[in-house]
PDB file of N, CA and C in Angstrom:
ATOM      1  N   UNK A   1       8.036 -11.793  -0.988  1.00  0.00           N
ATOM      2  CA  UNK A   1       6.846 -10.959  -1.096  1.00  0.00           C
ATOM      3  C   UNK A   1       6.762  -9.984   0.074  1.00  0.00           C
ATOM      4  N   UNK A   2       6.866 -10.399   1.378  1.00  0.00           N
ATOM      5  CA  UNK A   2       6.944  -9.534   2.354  1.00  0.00           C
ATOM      6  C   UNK A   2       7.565  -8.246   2.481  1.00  0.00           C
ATOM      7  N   UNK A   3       9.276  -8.896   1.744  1.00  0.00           N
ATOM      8  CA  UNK A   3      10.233  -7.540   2.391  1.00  0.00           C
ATOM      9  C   UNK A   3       9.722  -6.663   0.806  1.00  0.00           C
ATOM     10  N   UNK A   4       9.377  -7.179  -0.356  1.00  0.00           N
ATOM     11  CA  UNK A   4       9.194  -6.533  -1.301  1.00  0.00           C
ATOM     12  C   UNK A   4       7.929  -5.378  -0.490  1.00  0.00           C
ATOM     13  N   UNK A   5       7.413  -5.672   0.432  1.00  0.00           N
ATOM     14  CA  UNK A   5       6.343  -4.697   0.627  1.00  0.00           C
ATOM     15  C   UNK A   5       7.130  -4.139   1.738  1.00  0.00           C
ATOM     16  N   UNK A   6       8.102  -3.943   2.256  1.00  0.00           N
ATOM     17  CA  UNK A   6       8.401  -3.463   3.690  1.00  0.00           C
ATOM     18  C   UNK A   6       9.593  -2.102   2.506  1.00  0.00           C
ATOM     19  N   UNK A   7       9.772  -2.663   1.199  1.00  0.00           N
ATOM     20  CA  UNK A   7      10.081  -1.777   0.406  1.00  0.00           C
ATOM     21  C   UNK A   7       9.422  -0.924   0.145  1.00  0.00           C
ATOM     22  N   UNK A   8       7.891  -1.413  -0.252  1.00  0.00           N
ATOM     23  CA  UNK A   8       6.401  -0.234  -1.204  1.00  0.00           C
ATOM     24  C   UNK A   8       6.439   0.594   0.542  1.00  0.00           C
ATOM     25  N   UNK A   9       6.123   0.376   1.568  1.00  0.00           N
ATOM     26  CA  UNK A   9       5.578   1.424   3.015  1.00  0.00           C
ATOM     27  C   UNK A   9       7.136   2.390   2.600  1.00  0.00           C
ATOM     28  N   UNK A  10       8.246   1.717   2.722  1.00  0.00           N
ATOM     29  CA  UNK A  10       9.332   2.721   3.008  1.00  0.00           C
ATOM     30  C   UNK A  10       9.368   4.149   2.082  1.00  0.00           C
ATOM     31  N   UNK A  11       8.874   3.214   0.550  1.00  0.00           N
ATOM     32  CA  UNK A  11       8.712   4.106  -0.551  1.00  0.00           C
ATOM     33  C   UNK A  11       7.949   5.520  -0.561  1.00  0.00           C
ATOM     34  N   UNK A  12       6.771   4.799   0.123  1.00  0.00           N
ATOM     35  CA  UNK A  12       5.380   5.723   0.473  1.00  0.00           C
ATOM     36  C   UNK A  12       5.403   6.105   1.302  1.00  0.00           C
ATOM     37  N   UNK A  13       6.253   6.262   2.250  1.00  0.00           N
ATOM     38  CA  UNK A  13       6.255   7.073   3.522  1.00  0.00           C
ATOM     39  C   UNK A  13       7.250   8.423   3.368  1.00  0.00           C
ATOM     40  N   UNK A  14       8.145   7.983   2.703  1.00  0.00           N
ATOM     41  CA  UNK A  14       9.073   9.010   1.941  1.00  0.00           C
ATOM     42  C   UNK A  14       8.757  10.004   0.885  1.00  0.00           C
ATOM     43  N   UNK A  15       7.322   9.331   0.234  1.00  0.00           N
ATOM     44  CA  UNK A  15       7.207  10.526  -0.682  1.00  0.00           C
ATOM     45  C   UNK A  15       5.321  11.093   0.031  1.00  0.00           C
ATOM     46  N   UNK A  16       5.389  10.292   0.836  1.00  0.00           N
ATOM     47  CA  UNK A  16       3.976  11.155   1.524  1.00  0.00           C
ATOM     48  C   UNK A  16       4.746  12.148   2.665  1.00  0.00           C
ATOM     49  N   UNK A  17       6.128  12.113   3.066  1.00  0.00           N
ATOM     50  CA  UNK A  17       6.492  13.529   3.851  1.00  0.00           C
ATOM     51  C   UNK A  17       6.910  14.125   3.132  1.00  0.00           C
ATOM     52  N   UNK A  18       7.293  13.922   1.885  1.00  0.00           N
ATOM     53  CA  UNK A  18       7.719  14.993   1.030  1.00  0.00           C
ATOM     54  C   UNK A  18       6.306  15.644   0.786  1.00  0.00           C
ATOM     55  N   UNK A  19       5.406  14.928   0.095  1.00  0.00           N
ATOM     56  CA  UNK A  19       3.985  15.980  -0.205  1.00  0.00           C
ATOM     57  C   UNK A  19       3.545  16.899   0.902  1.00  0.00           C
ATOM     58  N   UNK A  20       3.779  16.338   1.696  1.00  0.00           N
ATOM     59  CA  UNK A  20       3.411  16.903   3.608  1.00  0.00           C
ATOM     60  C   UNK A  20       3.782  18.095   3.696  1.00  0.00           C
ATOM     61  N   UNK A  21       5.146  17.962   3.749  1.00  0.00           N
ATOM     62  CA  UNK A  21       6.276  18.977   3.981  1.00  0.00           C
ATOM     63  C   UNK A  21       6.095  20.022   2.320  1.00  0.00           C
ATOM     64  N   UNK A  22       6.519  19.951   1.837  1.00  0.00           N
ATOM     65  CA  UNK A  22       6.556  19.911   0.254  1.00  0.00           C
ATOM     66  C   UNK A  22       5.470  20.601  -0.807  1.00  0.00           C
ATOM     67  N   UNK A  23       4.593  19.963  -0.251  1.00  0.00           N
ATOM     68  CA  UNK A  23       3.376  20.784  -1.041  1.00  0.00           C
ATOM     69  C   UNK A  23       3.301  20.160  -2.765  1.00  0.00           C
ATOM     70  N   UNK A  24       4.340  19.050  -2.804  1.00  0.00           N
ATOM     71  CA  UNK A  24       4.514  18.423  -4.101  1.00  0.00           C
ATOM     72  C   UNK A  24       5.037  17.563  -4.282  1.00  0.00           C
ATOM     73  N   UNK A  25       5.644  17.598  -5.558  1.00  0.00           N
ATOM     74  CA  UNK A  25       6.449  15.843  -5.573  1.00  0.00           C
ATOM     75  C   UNK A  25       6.966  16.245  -6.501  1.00  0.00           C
ATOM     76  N   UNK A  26       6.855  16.834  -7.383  1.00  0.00           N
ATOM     77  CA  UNK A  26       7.733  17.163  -8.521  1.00  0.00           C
ATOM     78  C   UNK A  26       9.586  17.595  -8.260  1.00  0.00           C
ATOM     79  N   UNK A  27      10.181  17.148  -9.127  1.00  0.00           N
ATOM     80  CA  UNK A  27      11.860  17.174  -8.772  1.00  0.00           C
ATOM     81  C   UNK A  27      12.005  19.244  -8.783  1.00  0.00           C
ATOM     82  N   UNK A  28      11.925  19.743  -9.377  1.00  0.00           N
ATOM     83  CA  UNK A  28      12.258  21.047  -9.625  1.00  0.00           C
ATOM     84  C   UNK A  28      11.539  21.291  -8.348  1.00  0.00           C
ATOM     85  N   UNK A  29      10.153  21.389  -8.151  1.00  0.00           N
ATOM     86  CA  UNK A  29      10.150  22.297  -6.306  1.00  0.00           C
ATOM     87  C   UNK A  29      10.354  21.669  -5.702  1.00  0.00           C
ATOM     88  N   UNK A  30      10.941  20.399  -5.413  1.00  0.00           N
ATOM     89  CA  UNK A  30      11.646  20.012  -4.522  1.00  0.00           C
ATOM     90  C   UNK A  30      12.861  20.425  -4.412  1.00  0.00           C
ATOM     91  N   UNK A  31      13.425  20.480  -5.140  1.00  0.00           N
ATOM     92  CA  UNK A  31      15.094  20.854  -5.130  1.00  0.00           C
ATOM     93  C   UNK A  31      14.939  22.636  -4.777  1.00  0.00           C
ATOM     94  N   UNK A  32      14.364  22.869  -5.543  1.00  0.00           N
ATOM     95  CA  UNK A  32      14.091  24.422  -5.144  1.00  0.00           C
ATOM     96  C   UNK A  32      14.174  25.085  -3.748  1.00  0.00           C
ATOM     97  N   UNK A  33      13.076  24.144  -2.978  1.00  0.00           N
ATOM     98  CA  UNK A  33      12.300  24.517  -1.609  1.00  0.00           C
ATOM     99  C   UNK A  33      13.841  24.042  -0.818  1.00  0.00           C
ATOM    100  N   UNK A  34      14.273  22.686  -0.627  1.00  0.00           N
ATOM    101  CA  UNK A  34      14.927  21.779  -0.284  1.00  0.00           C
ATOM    102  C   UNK A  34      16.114  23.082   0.414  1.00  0.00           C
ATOM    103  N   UNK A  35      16.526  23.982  -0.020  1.00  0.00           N
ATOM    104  CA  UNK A  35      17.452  24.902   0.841  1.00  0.00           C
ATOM    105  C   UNK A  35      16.982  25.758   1.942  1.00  0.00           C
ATOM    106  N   UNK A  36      15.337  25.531   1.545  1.00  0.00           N
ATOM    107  CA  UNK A  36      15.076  26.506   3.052  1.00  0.00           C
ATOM    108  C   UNK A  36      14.016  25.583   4.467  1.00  0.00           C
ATOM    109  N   UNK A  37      13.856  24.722   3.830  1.00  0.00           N
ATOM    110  CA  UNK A  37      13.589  23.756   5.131  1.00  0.00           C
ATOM    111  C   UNK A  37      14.600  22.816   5.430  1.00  0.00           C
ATOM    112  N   UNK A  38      16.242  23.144   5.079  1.00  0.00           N
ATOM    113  CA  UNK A  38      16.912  22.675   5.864  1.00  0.00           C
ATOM    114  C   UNK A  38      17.154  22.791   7.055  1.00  0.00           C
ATOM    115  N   UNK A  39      17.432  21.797   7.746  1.00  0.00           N
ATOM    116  CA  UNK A  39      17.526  22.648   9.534  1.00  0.00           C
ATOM    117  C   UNK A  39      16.118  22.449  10.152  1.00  0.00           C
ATOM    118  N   UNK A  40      15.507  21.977   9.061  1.00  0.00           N
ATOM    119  CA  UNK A  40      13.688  22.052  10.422  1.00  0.00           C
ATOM    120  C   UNK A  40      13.335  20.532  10.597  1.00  0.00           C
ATOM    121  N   UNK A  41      12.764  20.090  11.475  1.00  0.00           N
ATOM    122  CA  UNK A  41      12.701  18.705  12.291  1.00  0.00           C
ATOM    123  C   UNK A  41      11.190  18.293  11.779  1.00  0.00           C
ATOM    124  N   UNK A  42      11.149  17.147  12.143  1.00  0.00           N
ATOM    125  CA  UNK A  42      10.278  16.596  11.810  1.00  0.00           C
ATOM    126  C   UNK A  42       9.162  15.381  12.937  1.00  0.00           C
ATOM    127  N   UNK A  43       8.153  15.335  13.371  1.00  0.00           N
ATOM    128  CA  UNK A  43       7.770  14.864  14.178  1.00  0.00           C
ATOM    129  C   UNK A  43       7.301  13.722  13.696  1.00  0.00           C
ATOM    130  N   UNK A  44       8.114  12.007  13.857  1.00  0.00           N
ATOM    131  CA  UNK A  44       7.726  10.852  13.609  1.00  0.00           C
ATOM    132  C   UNK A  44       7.841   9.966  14.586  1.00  0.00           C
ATOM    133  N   UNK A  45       6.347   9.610  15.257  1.00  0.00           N
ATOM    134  CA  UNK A  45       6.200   8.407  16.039  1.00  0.00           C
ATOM    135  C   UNK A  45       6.961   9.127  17.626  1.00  0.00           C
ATOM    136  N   UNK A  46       6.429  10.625  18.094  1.00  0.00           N
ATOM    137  CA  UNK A  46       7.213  11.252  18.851  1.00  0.00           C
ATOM    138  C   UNK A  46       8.605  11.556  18.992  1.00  0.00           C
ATOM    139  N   UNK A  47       8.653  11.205  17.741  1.00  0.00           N
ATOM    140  CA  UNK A  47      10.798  11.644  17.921  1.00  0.00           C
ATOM    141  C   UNK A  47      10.863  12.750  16.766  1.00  0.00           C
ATOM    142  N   UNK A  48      11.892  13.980  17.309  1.00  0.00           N
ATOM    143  CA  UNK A  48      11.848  14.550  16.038  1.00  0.00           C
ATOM    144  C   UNK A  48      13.116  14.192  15.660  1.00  0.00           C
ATOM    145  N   UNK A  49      13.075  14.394  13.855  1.00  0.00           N
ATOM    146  CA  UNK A  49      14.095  13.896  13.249  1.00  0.00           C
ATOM    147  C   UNK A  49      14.245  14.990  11.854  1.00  0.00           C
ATOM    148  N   UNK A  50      15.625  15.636  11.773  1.00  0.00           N
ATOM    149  CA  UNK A  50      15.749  16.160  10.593  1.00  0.00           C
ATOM    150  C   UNK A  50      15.172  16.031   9.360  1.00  0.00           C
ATOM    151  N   UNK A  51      14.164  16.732   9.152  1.00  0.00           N
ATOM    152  CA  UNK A  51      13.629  16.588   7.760  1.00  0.00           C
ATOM    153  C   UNK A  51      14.240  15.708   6.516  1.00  0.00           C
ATOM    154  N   UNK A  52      15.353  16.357   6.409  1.00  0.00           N
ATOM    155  CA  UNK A  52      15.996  15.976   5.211  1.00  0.00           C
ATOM    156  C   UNK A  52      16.429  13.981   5.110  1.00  0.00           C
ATOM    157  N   UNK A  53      17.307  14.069   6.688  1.00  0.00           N
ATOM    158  CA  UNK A  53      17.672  13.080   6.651  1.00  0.00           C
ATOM    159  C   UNK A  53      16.238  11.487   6.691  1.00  0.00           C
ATOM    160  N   UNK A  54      14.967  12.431   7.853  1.00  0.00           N
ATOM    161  CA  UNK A  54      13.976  11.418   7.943  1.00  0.00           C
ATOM    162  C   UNK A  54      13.889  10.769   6.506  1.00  0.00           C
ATOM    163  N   UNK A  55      13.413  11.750   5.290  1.00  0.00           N
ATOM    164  CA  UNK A  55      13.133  11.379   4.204  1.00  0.00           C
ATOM    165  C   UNK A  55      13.846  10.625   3.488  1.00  0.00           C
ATOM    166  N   UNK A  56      15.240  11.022   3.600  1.00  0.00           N
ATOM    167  CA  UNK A  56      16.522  10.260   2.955  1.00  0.00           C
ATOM    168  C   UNK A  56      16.471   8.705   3.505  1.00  0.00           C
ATOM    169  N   UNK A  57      15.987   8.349   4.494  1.00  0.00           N
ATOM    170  CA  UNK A  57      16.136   7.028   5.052  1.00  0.00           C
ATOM    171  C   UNK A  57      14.818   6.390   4.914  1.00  0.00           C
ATOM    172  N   UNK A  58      13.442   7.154   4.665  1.00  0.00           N
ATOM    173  CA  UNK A  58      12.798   6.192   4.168  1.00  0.00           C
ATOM    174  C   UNK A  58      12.685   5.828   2.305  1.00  0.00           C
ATOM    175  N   UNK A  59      13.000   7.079   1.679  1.00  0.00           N
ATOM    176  CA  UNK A  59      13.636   6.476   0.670  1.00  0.00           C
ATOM    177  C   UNK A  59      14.707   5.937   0.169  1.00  0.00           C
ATOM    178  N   UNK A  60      15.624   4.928   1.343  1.00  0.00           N
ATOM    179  CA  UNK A  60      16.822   4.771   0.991  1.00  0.00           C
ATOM    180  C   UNK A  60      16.285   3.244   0.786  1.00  0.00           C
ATOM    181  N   UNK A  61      14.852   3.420   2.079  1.00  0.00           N
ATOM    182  CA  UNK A  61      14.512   1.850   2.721  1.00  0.00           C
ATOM    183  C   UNK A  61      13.631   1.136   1.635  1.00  0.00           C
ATOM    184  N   UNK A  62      13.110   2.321   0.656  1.00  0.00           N
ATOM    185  CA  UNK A  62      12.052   1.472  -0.232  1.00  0.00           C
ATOM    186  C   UNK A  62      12.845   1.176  -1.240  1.00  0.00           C
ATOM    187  N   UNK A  63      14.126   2.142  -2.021  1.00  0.00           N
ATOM    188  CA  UNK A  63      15.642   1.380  -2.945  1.00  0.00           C
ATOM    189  C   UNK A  63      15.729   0.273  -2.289  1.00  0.00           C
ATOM    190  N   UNK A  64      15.741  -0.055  -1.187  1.00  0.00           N
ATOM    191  CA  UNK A  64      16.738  -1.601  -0.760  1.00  0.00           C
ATOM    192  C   UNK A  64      15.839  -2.607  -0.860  1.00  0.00           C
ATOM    193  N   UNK A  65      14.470  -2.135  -0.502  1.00  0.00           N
ATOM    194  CA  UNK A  65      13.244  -3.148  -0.647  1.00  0.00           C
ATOM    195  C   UNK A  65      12.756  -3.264  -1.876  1.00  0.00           C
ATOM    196  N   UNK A  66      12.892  -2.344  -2.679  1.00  0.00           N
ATOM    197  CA  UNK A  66      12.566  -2.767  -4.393  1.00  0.00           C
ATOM    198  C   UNK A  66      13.506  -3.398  -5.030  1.00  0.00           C
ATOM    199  N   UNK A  67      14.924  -3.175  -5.051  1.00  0.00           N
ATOM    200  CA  UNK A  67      16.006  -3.613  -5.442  1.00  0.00           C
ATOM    201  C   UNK A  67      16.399  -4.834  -4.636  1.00  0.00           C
ATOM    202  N   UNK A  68      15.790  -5.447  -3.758  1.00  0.00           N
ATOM    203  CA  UNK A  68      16.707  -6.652  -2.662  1.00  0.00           C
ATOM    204  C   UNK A  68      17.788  -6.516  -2.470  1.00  0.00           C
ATOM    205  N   UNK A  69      18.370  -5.467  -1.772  1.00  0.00           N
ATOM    206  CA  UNK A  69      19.061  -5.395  -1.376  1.00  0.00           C
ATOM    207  C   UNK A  69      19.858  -5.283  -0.089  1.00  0.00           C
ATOM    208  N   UNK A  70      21.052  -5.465   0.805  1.00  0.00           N
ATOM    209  CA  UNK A  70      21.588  -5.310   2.387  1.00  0.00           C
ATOM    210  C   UNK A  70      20.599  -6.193   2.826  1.00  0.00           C
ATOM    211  N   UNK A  71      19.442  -6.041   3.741  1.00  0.00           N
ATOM    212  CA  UNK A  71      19.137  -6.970   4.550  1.00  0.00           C
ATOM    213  C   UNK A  71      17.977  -6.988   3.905  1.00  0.00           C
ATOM    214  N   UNK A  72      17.303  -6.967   2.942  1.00  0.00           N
ATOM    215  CA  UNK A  72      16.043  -7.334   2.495  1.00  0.00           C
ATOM    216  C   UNK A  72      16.098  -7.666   1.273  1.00  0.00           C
ATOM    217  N   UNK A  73      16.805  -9.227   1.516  1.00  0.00           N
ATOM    218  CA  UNK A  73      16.734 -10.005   0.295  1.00  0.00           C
ATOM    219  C   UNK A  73      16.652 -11.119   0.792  1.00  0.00           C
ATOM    220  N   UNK A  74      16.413 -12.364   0.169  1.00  0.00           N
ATOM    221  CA  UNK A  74      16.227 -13.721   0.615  1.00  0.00           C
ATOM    222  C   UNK A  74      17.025 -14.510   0.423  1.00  0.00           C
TER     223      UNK A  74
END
């Protein structure tokens, strides 16, 4: 039950910087936009971190936590 939720934050943190950044959630303006805020950083927890990649890793973290998968399985 736990890591299943350390999946739902990773999930929701990934698609609340996309809305942030983004202005949406939908796949078409995302992919659209996605070539011109490449290259711009992102300010999380005082560190900046590549946009693209920040997002890529918290939605990589809520796949592994919905799916049980690598280290968040029992």
């Amino acid at each position: 039950m736990v890591l299943n939720r350390v999946g739902d934050f990773g999930l929701v943190i990934g698609i609340l910087i996309i809305f942030v950044e983004y202005k949406a959630v939908d796949y078409a303006t995302v992919f659209a936009i996605t070539p011109i805020l490449s290259g711009k950083l992102f300010n999380f927890l005082s560190f900046n971190f590549d946009l693209i990649s920040i997002i890529c890793f918290f939605l990589f973290i809520g796949a592994v936590g919905k799916s049980a998968q690598l280290g968040l399985h029992t």
